[in-house]
PDB file of N, CA and C in Angstrom:
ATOM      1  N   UNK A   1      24.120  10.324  40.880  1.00  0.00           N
ATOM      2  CA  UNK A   1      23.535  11.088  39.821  1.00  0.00           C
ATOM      3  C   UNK A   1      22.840  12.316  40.359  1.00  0.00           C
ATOM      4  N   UNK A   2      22.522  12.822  39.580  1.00  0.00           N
ATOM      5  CA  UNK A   2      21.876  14.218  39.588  1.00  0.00           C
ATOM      6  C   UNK A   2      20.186  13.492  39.876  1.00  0.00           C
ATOM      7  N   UNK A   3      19.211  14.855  40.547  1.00  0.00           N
ATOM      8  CA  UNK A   3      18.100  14.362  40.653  1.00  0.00           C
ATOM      9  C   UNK A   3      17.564  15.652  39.995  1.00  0.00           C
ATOM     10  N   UNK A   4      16.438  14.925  39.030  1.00  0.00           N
ATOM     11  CA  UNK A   4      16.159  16.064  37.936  1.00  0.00           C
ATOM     12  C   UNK A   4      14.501  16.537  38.816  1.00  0.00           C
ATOM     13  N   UNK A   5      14.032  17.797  38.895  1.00  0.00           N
ATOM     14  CA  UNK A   5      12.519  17.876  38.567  1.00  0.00           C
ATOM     15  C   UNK A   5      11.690  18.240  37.362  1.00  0.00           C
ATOM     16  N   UNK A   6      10.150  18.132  37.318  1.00  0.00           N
ATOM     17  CA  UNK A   6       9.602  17.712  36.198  1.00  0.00           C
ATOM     18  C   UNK A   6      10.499  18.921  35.067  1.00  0.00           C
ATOM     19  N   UNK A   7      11.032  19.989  35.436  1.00  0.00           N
ATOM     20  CA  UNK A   7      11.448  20.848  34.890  1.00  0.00           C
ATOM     21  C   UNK A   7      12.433  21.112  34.241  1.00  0.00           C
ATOM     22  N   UNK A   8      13.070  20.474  35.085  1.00  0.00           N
ATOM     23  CA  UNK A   8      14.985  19.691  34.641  1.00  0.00           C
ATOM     24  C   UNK A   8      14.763  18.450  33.675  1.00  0.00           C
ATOM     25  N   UNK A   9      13.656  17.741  33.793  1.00  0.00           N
ATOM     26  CA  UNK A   9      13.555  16.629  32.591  1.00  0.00           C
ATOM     27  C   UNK A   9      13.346  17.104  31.135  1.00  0.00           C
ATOM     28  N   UNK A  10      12.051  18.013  31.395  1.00  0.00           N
ATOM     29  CA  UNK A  10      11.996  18.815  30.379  1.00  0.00           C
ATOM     30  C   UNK A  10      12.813  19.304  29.215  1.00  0.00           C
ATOM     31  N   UNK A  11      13.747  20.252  30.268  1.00  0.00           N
ATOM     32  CA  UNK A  11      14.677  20.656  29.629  1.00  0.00           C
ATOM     33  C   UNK A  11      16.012  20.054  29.411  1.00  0.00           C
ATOM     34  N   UNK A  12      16.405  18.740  29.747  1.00  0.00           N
ATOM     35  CA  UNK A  12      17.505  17.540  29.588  1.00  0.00           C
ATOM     36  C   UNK A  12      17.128  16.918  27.997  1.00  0.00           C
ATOM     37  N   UNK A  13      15.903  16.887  28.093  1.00  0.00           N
ATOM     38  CA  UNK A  13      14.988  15.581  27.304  1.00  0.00           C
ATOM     39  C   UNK A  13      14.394  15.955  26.271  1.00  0.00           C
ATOM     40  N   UNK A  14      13.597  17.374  26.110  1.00  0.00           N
ATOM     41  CA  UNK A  14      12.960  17.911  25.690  1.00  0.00           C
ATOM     42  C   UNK A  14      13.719  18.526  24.443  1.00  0.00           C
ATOM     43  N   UNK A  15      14.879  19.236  24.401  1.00  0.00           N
ATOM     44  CA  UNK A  15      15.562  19.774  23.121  1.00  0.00           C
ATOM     45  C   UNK A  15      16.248  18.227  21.958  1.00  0.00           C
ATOM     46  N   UNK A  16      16.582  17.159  23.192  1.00  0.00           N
ATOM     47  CA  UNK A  16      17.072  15.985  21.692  1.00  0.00           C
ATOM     48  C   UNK A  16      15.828  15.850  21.080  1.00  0.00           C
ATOM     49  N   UNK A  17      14.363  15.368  21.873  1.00  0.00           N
ATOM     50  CA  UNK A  17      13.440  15.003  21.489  1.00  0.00           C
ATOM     51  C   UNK A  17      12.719  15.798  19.818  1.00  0.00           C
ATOM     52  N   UNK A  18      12.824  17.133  20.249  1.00  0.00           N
ATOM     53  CA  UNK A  18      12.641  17.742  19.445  1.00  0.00           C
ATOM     54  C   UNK A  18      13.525  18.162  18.236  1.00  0.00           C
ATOM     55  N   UNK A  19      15.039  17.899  18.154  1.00  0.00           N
ATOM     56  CA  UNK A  19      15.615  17.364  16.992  1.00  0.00           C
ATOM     57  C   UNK A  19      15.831  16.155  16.887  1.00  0.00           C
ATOM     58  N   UNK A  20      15.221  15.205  17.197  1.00  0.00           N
ATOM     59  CA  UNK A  20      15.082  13.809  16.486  1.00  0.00           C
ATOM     60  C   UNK A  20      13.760  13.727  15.862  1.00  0.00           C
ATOM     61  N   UNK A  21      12.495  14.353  15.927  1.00  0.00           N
ATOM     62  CA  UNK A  21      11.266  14.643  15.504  1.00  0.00           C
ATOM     63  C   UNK A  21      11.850  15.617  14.244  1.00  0.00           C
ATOM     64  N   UNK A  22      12.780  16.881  14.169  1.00  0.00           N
ATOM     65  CA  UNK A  22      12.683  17.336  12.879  1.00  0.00           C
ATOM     66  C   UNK A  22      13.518  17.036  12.077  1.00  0.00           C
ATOM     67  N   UNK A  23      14.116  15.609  12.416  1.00  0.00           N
ATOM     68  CA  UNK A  23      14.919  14.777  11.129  1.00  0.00           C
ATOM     69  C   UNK A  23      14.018  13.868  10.714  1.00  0.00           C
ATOM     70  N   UNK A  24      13.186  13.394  11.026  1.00  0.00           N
ATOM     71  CA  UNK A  24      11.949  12.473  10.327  1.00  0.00           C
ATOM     72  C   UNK A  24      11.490  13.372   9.221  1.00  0.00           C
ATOM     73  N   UNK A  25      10.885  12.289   8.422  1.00  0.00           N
ATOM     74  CA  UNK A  25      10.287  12.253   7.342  1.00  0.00           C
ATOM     75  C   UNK A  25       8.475  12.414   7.512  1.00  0.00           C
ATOM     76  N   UNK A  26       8.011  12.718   6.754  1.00  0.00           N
ATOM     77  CA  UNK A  26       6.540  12.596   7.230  1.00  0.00           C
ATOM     78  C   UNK A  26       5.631  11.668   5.986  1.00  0.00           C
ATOM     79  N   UNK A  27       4.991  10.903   6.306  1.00  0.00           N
ATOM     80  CA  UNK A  27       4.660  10.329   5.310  1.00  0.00           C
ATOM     81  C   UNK A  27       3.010  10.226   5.135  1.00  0.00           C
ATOM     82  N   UNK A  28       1.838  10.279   4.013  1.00  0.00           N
ATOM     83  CA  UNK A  28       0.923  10.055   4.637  1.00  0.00           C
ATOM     84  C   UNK A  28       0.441   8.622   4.153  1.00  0.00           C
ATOM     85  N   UNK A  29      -0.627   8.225   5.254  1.00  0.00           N
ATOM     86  CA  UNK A  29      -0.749   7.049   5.228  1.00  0.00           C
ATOM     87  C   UNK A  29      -2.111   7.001   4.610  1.00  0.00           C
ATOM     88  N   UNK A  30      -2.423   6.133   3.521  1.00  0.00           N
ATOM     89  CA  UNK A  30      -3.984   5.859   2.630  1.00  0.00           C
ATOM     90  C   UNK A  30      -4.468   4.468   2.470  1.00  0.00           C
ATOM     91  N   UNK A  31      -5.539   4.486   3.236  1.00  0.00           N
ATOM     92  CA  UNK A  31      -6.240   3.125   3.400  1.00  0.00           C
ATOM     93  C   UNK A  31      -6.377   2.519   1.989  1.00  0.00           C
ATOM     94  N   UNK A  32      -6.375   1.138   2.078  1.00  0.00           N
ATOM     95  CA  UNK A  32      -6.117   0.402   0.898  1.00  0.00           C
ATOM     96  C   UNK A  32      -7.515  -0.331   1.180  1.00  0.00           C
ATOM     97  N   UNK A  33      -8.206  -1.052  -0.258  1.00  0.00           N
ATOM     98  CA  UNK A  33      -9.232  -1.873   0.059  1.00  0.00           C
ATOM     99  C   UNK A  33      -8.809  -2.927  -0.763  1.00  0.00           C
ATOM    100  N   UNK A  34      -9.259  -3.963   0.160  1.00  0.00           N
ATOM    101  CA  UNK A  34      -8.882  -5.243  -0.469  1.00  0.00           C
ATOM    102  C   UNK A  34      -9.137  -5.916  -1.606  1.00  0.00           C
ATOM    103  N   UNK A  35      -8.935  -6.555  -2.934  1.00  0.00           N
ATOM    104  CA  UNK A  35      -9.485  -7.443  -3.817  1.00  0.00           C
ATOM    105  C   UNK A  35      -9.384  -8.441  -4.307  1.00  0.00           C
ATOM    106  N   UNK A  36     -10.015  -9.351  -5.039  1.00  0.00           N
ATOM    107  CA  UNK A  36      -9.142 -11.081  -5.855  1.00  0.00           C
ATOM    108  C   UNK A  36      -9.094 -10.526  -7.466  1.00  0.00           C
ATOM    109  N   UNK A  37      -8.249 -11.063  -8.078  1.00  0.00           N
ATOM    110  CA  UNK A  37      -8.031 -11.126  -9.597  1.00  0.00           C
ATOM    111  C   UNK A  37      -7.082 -12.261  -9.563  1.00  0.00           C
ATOM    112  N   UNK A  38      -8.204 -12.869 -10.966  1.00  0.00           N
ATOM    113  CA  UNK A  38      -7.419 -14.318 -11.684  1.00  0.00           C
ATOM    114  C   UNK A  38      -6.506 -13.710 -13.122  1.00  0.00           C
ATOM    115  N   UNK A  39      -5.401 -14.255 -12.979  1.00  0.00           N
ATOM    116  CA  UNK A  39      -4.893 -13.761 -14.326  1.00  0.00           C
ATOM    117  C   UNK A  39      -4.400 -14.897 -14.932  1.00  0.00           C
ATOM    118  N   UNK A  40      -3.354 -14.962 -15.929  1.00  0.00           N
ATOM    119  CA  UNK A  40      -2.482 -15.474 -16.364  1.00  0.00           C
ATOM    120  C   UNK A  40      -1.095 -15.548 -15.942  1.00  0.00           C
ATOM    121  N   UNK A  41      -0.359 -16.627 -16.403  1.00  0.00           N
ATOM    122  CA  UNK A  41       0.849 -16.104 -15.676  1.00  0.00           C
ATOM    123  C   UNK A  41       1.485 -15.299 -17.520  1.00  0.00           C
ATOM    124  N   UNK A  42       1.294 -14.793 -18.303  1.00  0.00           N
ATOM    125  CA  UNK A  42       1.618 -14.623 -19.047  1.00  0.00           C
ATOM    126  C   UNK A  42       1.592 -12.643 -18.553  1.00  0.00           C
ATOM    127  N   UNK A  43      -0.173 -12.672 -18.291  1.00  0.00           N
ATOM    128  CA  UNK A  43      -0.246 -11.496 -17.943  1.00  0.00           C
ATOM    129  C   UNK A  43       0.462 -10.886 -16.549  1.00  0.00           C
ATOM    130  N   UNK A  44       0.872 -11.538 -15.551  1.00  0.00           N
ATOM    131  CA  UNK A  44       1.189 -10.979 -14.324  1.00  0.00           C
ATOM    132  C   UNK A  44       1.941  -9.964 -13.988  1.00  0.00           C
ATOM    133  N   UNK A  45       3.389  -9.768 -14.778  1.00  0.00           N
ATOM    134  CA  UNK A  45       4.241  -8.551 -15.252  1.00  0.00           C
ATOM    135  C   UNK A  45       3.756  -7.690 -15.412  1.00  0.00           C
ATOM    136  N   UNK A  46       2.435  -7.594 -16.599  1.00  0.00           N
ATOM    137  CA  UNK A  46       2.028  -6.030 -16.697  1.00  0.00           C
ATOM    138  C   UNK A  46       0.877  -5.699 -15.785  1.00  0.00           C
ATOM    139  N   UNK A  47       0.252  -6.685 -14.498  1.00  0.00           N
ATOM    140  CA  UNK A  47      -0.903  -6.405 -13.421  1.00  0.00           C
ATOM    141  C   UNK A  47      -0.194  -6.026 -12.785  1.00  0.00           C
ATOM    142  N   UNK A  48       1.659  -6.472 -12.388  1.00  0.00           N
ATOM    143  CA  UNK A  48       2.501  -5.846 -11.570  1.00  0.00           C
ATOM    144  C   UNK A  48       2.898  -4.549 -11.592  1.00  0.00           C
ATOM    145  N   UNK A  49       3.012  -4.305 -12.966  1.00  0.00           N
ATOM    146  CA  UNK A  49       3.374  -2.398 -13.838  1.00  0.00           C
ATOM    147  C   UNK A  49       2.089  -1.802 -13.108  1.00  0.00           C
ATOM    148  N   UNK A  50       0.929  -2.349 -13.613  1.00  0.00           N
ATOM    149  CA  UNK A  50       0.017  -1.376 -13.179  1.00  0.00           C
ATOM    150  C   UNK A  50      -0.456  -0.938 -11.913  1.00  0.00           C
ATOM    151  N   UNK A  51      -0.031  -2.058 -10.904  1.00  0.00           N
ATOM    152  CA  UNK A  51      -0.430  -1.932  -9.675  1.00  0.00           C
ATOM    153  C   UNK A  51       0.460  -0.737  -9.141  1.00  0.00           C
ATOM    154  N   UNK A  52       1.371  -1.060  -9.674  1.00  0.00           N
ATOM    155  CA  UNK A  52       3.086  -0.100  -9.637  1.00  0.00           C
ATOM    156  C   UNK A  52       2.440   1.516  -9.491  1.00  0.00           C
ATOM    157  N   UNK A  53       1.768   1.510 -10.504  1.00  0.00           N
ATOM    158  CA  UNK A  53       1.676   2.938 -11.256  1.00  0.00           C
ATOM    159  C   UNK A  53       0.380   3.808 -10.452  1.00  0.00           C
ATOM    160  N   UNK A  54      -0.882   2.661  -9.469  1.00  0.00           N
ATOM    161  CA  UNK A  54      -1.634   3.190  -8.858  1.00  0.00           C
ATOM    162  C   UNK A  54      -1.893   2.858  -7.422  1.00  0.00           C
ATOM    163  N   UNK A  55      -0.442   2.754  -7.185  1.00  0.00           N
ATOM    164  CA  UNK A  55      -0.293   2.698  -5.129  1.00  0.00           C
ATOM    165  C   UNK A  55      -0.244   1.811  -4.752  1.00  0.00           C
ATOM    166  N   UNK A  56      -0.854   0.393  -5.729  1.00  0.00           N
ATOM    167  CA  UNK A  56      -1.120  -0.602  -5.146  1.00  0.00           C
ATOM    168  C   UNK A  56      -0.198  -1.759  -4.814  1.00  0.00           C
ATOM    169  N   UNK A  57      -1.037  -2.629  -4.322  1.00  0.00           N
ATOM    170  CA  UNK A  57       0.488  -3.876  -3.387  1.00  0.00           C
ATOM    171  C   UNK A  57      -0.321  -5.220  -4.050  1.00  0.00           C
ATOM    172  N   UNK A  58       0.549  -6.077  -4.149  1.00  0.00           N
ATOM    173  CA  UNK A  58      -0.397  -7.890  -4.436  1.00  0.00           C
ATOM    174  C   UNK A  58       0.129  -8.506  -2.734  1.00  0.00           C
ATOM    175  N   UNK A  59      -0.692  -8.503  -1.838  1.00  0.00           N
ATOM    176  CA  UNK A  59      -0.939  -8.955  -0.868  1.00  0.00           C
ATOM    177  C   UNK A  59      -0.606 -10.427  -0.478  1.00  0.00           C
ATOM    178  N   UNK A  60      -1.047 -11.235  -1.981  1.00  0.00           N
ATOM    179  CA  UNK A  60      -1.193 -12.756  -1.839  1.00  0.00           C
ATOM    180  C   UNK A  60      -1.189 -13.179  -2.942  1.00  0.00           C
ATOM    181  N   UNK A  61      -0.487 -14.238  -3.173  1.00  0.00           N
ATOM    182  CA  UNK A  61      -0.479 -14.905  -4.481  1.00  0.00           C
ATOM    183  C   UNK A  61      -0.356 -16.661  -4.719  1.00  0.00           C
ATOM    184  N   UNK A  62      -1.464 -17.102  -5.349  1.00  0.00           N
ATOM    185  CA  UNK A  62      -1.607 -18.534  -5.085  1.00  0.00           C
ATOM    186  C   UNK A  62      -1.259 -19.020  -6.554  1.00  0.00           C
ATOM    187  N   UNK A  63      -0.119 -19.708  -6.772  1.00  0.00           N
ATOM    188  CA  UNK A  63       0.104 -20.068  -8.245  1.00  0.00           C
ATOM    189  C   UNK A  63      -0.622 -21.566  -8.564  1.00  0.00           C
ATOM    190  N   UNK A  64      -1.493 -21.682  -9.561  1.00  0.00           N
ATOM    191  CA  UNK A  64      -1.839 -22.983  -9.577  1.00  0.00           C
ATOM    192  C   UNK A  64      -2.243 -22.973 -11.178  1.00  0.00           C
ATOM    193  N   UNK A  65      -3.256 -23.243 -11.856  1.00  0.00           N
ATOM    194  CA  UNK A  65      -3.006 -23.164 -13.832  1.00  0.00           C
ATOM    195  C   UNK A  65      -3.154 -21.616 -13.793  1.00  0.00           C
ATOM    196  N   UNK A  66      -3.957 -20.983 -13.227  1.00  0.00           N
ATOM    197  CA  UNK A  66      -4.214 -19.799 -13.352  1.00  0.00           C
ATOM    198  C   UNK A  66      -2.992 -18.842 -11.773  1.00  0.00           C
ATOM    199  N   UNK A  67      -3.348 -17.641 -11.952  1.00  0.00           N
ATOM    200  CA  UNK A  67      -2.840 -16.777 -10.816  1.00  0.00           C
ATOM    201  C   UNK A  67      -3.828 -16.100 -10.015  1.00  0.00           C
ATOM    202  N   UNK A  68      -4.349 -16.600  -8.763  1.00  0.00           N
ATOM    203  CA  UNK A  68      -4.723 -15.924  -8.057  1.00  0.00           C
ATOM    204  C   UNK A  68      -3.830 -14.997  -7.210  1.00  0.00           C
ATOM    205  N   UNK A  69      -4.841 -13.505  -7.229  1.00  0.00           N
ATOM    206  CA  UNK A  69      -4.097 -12.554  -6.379  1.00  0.00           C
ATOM    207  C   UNK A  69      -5.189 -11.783  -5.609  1.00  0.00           C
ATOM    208  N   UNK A  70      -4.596 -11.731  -4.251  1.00  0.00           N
ATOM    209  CA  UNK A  70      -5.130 -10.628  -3.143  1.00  0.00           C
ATOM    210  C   UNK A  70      -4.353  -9.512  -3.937  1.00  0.00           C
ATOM    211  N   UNK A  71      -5.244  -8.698  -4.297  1.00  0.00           N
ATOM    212  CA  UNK A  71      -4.318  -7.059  -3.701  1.00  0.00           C
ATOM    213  C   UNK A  71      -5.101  -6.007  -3.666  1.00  0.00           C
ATOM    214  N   UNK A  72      -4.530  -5.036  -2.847  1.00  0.00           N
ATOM    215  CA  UNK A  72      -4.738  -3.905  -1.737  1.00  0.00           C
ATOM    216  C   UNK A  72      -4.836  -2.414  -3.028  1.00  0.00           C
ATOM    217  N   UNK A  73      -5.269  -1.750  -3.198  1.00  0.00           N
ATOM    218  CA  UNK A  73      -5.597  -0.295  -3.707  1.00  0.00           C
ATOM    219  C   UNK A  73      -6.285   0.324  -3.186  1.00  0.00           C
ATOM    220  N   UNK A  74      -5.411   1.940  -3.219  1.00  0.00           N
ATOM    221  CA  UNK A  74      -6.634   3.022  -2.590  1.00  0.00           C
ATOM    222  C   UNK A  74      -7.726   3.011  -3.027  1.00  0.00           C
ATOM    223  N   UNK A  75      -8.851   3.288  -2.412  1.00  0.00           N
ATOM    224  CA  UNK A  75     -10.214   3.435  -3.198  1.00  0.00           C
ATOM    225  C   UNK A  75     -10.247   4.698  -3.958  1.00  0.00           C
ATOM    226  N   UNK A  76      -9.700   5.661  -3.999  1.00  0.00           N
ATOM    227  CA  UNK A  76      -9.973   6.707  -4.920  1.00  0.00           C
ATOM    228  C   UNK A  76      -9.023   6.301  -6.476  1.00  0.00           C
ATOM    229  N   UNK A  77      -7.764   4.988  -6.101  1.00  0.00           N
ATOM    230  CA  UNK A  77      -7.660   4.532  -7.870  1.00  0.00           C
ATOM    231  C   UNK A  77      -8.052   3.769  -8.049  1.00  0.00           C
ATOM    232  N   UNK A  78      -9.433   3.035  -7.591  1.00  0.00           N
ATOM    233  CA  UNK A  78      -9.809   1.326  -7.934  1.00  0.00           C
ATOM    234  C   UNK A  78     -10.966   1.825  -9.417  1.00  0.00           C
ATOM    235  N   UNK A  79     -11.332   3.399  -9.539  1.00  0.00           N
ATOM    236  CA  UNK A  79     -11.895   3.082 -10.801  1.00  0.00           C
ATOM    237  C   UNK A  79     -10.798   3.012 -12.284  1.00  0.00           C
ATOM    238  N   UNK A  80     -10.366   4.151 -11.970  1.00  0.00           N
ATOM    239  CA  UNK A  80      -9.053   4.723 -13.216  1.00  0.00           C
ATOM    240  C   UNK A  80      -8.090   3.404 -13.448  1.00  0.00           C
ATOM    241  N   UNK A  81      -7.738   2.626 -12.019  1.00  0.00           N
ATOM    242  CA  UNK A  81      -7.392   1.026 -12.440  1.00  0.00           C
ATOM    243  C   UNK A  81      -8.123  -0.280 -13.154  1.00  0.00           C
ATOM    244  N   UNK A  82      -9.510  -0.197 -12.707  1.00  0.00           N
ATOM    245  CA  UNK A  82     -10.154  -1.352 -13.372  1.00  0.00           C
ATOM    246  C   UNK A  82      -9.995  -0.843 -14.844  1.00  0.00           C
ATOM    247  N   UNK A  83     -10.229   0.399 -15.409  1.00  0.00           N
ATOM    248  CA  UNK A  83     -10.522   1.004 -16.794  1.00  0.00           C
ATOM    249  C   UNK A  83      -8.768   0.610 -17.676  1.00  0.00           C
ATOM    250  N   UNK A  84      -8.075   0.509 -16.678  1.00  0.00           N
ATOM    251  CA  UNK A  84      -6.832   0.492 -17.098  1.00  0.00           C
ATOM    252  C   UNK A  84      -6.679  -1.275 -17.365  1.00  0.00           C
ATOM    253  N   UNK A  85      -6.968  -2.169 -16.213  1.00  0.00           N
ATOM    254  CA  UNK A  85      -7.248  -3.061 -15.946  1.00  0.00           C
ATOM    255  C   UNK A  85      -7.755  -3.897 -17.738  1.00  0.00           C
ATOM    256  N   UNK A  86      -8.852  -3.381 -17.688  1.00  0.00           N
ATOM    257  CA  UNK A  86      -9.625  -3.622 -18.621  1.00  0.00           C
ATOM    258  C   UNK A  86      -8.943  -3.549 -20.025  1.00  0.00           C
ATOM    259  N   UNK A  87      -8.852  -2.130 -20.274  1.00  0.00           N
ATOM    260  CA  UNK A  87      -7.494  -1.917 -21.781  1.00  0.00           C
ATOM    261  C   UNK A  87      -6.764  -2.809 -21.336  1.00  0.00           C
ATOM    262  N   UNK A  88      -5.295  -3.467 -20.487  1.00  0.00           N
ATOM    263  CA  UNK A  88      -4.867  -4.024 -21.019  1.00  0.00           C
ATOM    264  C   UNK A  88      -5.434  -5.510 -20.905  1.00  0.00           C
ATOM    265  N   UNK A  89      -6.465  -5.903 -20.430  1.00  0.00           N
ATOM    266  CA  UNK A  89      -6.714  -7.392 -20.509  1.00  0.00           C
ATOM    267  C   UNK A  89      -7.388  -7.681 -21.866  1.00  0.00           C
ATOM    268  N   UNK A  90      -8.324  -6.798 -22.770  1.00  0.00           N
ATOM    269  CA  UNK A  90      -9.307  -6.337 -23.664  1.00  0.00           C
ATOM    270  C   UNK A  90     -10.226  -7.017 -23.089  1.00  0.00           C
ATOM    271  N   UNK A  91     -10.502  -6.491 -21.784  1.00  0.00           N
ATOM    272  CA  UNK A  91     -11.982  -7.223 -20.954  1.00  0.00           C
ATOM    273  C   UNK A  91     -11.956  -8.251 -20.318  1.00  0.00           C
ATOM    274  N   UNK A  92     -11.208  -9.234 -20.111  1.00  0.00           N
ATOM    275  CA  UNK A  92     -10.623 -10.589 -19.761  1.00  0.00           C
ATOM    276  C   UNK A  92     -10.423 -10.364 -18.506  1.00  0.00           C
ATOM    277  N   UNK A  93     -10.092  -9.531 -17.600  1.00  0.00           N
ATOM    278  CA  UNK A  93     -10.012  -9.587 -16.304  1.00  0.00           C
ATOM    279  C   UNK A  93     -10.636  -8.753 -15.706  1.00  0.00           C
ATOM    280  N   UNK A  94     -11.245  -9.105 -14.469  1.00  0.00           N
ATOM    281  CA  UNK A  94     -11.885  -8.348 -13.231  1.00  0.00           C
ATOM    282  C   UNK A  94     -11.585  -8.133 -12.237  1.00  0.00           C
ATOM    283  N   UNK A  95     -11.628  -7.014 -11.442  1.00  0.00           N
ATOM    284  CA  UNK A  95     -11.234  -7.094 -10.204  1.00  0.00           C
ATOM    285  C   UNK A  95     -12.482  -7.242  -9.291  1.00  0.00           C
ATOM    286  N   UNK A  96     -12.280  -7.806  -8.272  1.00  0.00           N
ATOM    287  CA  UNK A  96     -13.057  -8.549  -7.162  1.00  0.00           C
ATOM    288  C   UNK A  96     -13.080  -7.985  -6.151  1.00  0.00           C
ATOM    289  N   UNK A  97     -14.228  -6.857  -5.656  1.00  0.00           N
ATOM    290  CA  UNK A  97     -13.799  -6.382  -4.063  1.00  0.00           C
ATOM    291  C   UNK A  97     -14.108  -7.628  -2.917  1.00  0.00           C
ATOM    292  N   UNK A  98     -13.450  -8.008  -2.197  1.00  0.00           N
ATOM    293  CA  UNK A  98     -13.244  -8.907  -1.016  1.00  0.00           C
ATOM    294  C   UNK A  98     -14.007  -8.092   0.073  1.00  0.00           C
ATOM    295  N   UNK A  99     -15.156  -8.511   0.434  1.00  0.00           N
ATOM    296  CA  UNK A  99     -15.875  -8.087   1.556  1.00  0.00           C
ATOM    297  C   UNK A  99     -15.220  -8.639   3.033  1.00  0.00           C
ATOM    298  N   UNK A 100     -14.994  -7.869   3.642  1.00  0.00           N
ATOM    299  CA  UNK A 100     -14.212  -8.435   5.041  1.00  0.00           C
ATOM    300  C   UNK A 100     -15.077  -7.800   6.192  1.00  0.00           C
TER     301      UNK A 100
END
C-alpha cells in the first residue's frame, strides 16, 4: 500500500467525509419531561391524538381496570396540553409531573 501523511489522509478522507455530512438530515433535539396519567381505556385513543399533536411519546403503559401511562412532553407544550387535556376529559384527568 501506499503510505499516506497527516496530509494525504486529509485529503483521501476528508472530501467523502464531507459529502456524507451534506447528505444528512439535521434534526433538532427537545428535552422531554416526564409524567403519570390515569385514564380510561375508553379515553386512550384520543390521549394518543393529543399526545400526537404536541410532540409527545407514552413511554409506559400498565393496563389494569384503569390505564396507567408514563409519558414524555416538551416543557414548553405541557401547559397548552393539560388545557387541552382538560377540554377533552371535562376535568377528569390530570397530568402528573414525575420528579426524577
Amino acid at each position: 500500500g501506499i503510505l499516506l501523511g497527516t496530509g494525504g489522509l486529509v485529503k483521501a478522507y476528508g472530501g467523502g467525509v464531507h459529502q456524507a455530512l451534506a447528505l444528512l438530515t439535521t434534526q433538532r433535539k427537545t428535552p422531554l419531561t416526564a409524567y403519570t396519567l390515569q385514564c380510561e381505556y375508553g379515553q386512550l385513543a384520543g390521549i394518543e391524538t393529543l399526545l400526537a399533536q404536541f410532540s409527545g411519546k407514552i413511554v409506559e403503559s400498565e393496563y389494569q381496570a384503569s390505564v396507567q401511562l408514563r409519558v414524555a412532553l416538551p416543557q414548553a407544550e405541557v401547559a397548552l396540553f393539560s388545557a387541552k387535556l382538560a377540554d377533552f376529559s371535562r376535568g377528569s384527568l390530570q397530568l402528573l409531573k414525575i420528579d426524577e
